[in-house]
C-alpha atoms as a PDB file:
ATOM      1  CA  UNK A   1     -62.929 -53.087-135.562  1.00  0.00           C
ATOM      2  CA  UNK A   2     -61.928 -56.217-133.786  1.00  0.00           C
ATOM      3  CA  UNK A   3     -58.475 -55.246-136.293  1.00  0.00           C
ATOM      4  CA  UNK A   4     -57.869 -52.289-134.879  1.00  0.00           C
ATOM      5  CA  UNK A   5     -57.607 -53.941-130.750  1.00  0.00           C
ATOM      6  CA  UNK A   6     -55.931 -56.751-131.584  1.00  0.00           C
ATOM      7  CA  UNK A   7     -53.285 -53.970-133.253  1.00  0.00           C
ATOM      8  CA  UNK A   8     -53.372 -51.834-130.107  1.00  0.00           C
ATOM      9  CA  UNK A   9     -53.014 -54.547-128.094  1.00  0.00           C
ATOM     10  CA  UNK A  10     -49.796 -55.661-130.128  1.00  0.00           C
ATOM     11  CA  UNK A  11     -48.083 -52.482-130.345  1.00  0.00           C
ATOM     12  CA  UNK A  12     -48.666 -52.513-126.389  1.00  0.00           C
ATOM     13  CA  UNK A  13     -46.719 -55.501-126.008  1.00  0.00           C
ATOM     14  CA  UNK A  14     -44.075 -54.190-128.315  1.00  0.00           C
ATOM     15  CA  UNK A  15     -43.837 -51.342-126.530  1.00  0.00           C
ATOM     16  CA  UNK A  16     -43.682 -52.422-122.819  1.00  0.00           C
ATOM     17  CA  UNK A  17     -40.527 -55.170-124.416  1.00  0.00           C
ATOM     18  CA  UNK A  18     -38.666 -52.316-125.363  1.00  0.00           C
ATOM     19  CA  UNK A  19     -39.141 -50.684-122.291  1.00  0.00           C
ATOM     20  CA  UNK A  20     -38.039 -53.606-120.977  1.00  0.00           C
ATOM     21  CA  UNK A  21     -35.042 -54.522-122.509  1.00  0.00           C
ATOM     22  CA  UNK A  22     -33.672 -50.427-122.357  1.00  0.00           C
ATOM     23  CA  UNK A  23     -34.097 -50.087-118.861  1.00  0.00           C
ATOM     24  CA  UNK A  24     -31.963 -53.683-118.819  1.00  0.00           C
ATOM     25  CA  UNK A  25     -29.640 -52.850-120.257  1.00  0.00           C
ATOM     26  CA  UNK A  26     -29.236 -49.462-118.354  1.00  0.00           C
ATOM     27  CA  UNK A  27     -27.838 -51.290-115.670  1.00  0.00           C
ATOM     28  CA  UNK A  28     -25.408 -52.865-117.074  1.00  0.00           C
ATOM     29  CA  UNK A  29     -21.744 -52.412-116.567  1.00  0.00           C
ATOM     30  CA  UNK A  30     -19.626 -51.337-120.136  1.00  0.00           C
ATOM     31  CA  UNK A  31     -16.750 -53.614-120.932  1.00  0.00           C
ATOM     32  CA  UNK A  32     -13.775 -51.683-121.058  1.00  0.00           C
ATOM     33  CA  UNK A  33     -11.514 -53.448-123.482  1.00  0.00           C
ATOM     34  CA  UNK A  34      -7.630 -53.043-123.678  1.00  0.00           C
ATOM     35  CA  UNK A  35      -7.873 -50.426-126.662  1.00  0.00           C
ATOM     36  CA  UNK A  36     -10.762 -48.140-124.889  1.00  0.00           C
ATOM     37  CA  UNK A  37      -8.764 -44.792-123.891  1.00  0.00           C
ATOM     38  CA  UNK A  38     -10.370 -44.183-120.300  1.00  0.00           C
ATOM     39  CA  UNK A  39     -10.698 -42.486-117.336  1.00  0.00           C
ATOM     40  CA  UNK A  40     -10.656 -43.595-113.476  1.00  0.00           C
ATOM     41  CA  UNK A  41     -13.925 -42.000-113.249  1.00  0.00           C
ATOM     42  CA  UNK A  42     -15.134 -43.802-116.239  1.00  0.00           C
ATOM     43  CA  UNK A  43     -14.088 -47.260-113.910  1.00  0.00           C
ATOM     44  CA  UNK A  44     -15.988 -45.982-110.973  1.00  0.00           C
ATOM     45  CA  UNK A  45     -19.498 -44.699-112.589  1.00  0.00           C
ATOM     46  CA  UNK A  46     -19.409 -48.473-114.798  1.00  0.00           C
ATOM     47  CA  UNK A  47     -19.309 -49.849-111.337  1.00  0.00           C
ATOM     48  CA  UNK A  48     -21.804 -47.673-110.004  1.00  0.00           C
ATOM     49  CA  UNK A  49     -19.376 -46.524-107.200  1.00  0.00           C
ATOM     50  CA  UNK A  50     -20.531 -43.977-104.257  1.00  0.00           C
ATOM     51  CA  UNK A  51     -17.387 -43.105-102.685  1.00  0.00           C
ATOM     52  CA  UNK A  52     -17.601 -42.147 -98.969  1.00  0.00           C
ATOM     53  CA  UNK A  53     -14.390 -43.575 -97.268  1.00  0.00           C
ATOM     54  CA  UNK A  54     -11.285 -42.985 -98.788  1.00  0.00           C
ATOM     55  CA  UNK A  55      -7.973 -44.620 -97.113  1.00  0.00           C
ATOM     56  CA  UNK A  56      -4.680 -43.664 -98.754  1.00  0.00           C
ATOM     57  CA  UNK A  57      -1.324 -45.117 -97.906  1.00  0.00           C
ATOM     58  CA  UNK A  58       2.325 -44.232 -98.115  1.00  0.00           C
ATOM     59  CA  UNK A  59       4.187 -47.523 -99.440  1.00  0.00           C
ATOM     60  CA  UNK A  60       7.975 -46.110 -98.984  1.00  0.00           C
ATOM     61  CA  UNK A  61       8.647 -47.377 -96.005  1.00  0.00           C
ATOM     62  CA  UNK A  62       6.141 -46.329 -93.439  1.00  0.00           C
ATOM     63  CA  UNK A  63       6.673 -42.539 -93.842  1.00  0.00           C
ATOM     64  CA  UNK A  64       3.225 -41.532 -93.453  1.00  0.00           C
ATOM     65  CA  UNK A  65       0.356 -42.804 -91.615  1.00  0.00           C
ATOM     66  CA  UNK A  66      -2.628 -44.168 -93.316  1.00  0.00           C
ATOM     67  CA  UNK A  67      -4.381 -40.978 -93.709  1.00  0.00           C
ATOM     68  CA  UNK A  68      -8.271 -41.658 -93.526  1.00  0.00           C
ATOM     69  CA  UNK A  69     -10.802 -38.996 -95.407  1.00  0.00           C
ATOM     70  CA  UNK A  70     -14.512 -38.712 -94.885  1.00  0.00           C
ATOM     71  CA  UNK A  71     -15.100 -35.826 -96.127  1.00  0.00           C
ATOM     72  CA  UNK A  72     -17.047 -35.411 -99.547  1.00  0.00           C
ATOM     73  CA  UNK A  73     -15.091 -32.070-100.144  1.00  0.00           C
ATOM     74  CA  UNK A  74     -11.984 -33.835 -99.465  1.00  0.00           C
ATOM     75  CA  UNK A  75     -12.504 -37.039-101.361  1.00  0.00           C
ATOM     76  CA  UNK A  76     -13.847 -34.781-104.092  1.00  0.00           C
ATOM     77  CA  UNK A  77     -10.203 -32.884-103.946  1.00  0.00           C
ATOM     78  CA  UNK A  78      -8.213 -36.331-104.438  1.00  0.00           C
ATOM     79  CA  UNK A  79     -10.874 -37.645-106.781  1.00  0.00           C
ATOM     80  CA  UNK A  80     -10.582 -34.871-109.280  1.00  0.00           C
ATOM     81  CA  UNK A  81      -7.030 -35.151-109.484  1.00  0.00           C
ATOM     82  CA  UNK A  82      -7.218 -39.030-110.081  1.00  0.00           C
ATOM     83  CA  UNK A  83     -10.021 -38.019-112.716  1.00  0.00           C
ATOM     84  CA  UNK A  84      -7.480 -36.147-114.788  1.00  0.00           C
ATOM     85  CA  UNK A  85      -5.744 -39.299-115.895  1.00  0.00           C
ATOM     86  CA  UNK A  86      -6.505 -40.809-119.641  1.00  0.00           C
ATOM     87  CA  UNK A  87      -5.946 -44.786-118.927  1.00  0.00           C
ATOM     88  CA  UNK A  88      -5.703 -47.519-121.122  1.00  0.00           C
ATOM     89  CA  UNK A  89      -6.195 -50.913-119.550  1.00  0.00           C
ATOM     90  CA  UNK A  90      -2.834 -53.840-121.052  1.00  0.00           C
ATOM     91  CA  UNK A  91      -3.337 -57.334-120.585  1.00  0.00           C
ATOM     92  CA  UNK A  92       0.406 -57.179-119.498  1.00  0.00           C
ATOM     93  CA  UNK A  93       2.467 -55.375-117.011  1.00  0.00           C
ATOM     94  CA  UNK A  94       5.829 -55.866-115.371  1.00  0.00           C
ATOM     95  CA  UNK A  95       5.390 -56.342-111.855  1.00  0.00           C
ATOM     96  CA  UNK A  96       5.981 -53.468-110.061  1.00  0.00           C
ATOM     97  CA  UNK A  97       8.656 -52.976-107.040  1.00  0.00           C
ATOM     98  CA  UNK A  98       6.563 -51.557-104.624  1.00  0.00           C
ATOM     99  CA  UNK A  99       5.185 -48.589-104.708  1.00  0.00           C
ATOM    100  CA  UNK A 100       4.617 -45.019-103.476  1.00  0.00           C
ATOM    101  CA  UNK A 101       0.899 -44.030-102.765  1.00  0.00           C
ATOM    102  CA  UNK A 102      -1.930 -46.936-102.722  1.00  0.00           C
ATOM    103  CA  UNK A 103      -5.355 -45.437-102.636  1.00  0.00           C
ATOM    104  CA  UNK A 104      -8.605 -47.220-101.283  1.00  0.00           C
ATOM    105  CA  UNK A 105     -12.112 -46.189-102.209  1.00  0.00           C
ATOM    106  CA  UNK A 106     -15.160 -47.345 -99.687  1.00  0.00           C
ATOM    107  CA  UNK A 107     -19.030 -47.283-100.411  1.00  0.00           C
ATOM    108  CA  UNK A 108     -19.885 -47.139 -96.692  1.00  0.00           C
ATOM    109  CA  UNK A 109     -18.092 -49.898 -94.816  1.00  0.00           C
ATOM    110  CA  UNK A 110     -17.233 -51.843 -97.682  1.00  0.00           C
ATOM    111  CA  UNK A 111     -13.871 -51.684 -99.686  1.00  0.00           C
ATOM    112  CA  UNK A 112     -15.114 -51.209-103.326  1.00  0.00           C
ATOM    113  CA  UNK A 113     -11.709 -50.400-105.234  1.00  0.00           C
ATOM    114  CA  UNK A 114      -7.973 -49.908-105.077  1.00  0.00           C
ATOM    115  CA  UNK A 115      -5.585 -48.029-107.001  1.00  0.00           C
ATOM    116  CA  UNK A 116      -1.723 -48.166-106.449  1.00  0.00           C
ATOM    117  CA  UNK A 117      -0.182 -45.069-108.529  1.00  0.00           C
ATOM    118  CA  UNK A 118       2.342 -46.912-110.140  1.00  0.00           C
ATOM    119  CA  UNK A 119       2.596 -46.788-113.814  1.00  0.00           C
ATOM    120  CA  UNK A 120       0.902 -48.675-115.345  1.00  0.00           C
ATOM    121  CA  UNK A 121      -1.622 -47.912-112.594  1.00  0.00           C
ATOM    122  CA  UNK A 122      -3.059 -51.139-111.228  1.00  0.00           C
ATOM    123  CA  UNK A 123      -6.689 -50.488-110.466  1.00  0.00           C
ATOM    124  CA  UNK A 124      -8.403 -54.095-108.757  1.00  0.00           C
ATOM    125  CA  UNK A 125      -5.428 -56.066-109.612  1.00  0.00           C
ATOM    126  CA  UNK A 126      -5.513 -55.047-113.564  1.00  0.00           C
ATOM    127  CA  UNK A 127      -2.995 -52.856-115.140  1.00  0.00           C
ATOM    128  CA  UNK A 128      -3.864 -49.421-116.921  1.00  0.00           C
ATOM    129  CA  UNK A 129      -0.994 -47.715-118.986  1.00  0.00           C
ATOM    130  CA  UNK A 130      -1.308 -43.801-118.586  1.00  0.00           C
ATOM    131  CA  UNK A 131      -1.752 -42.063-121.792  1.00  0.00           C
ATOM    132  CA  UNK A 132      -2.137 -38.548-120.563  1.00  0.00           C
ATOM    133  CA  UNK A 133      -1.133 -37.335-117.757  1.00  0.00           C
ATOM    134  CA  UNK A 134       2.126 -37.600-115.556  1.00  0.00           C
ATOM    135  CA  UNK A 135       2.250 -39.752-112.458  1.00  0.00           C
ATOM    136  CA  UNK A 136       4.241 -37.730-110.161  1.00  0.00           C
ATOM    137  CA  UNK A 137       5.112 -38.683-106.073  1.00  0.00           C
ATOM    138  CA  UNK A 138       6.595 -35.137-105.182  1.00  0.00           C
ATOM    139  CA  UNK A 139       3.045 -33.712-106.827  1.00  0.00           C
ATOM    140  CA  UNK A 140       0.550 -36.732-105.076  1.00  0.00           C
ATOM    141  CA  UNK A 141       2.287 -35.910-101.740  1.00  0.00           C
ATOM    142  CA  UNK A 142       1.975 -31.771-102.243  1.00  0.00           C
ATOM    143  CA  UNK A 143      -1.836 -32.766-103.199  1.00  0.00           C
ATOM    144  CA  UNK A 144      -2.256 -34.918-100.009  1.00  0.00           C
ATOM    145  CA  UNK A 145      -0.912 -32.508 -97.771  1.00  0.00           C
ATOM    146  CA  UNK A 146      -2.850 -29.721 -98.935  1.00  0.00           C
ATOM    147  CA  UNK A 147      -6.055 -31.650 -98.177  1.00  0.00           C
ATOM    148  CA  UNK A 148      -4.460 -33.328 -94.573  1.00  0.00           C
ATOM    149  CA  UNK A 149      -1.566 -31.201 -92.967  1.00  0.00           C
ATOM    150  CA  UNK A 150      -0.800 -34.634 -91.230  1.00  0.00           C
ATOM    151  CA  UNK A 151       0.615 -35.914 -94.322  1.00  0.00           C
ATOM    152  CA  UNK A 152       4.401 -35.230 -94.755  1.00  0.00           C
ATOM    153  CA  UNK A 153       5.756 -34.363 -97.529  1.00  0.00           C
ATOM    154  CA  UNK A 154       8.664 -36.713 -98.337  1.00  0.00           C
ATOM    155  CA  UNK A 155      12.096 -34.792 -99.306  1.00  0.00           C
ATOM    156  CA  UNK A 156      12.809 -34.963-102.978  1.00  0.00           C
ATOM    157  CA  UNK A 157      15.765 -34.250-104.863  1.00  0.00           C
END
């Protein structure tokens, strides 16, 4: 009889470990090495990310404003389309010459990511080759604009 407890009691222990150690390692952020084929989205939910700010800006010159969105419908609409890019993070990149569109992404008041749509895309100061999809300025701007008339979309030819 006293067997029989002493098992219980065991398997108890055992049990409330592993509970343990799962919900641990739940948490967690994945490391995204450079061979991983990934998505912005995958970046974002690995950093457990809530967007509600987003700030994008026009780096050719000053020919837009900084265009400010709040809206979850909105920041959905530029989100998706950022989604739709298969990344693969390089330990190397040339550095860039400036660049066209530089997006910001805000949980609350506080600036939790930024992507410049170069490519490689630099996401937090690392570099990300695109593997599928095409990075395209005349196509950002047409997105931009159809979520903010403000923006202006920049003559291309």
């Amino acid at each position: 009889m006293r067997k029989k407890y002493v098992i219980t009691i065991l398997l108890t222990i055992l049990f409330l470990f592993l509970l343990i150690i799962c919900s641990y390692n739940k948490n967690e952020k994945m490391s995204i090495n450079k061979n991983d084929k990934i998505s912005i989205k995958d970046i974002i939910n690995n950093e457990h990310i809530n967007i509600t700010k987003v700030i994008i800006y026009d780096g050719r010159g000053g020919y837009n404003k900084p265009l400010t969105l709040e809206n979850k419908k909105k920041i959905g609409t530029l989100m998706d389309y950022l989604y739709k890019y298969v990344i693969k993070k390089v330990n190397y990149a040339e550095p860039a010459v400036g660049w066209s569109h530089k997006v910001i992404l805000y949980d609350g008041d506080k600036e939790v990511m930024s992507i410049i749509l170069n490519n490689p895309l630099e996401i937090n100061n690392e570099y990300y080759s695109i593997l599928e999809g095409t990075l395209d300025s005349e196509e950002i701007d047409k997105l931009i604009n159809s979520i903010d008339k403000n923006w202006s979309i920049m003559p291309y030819s």
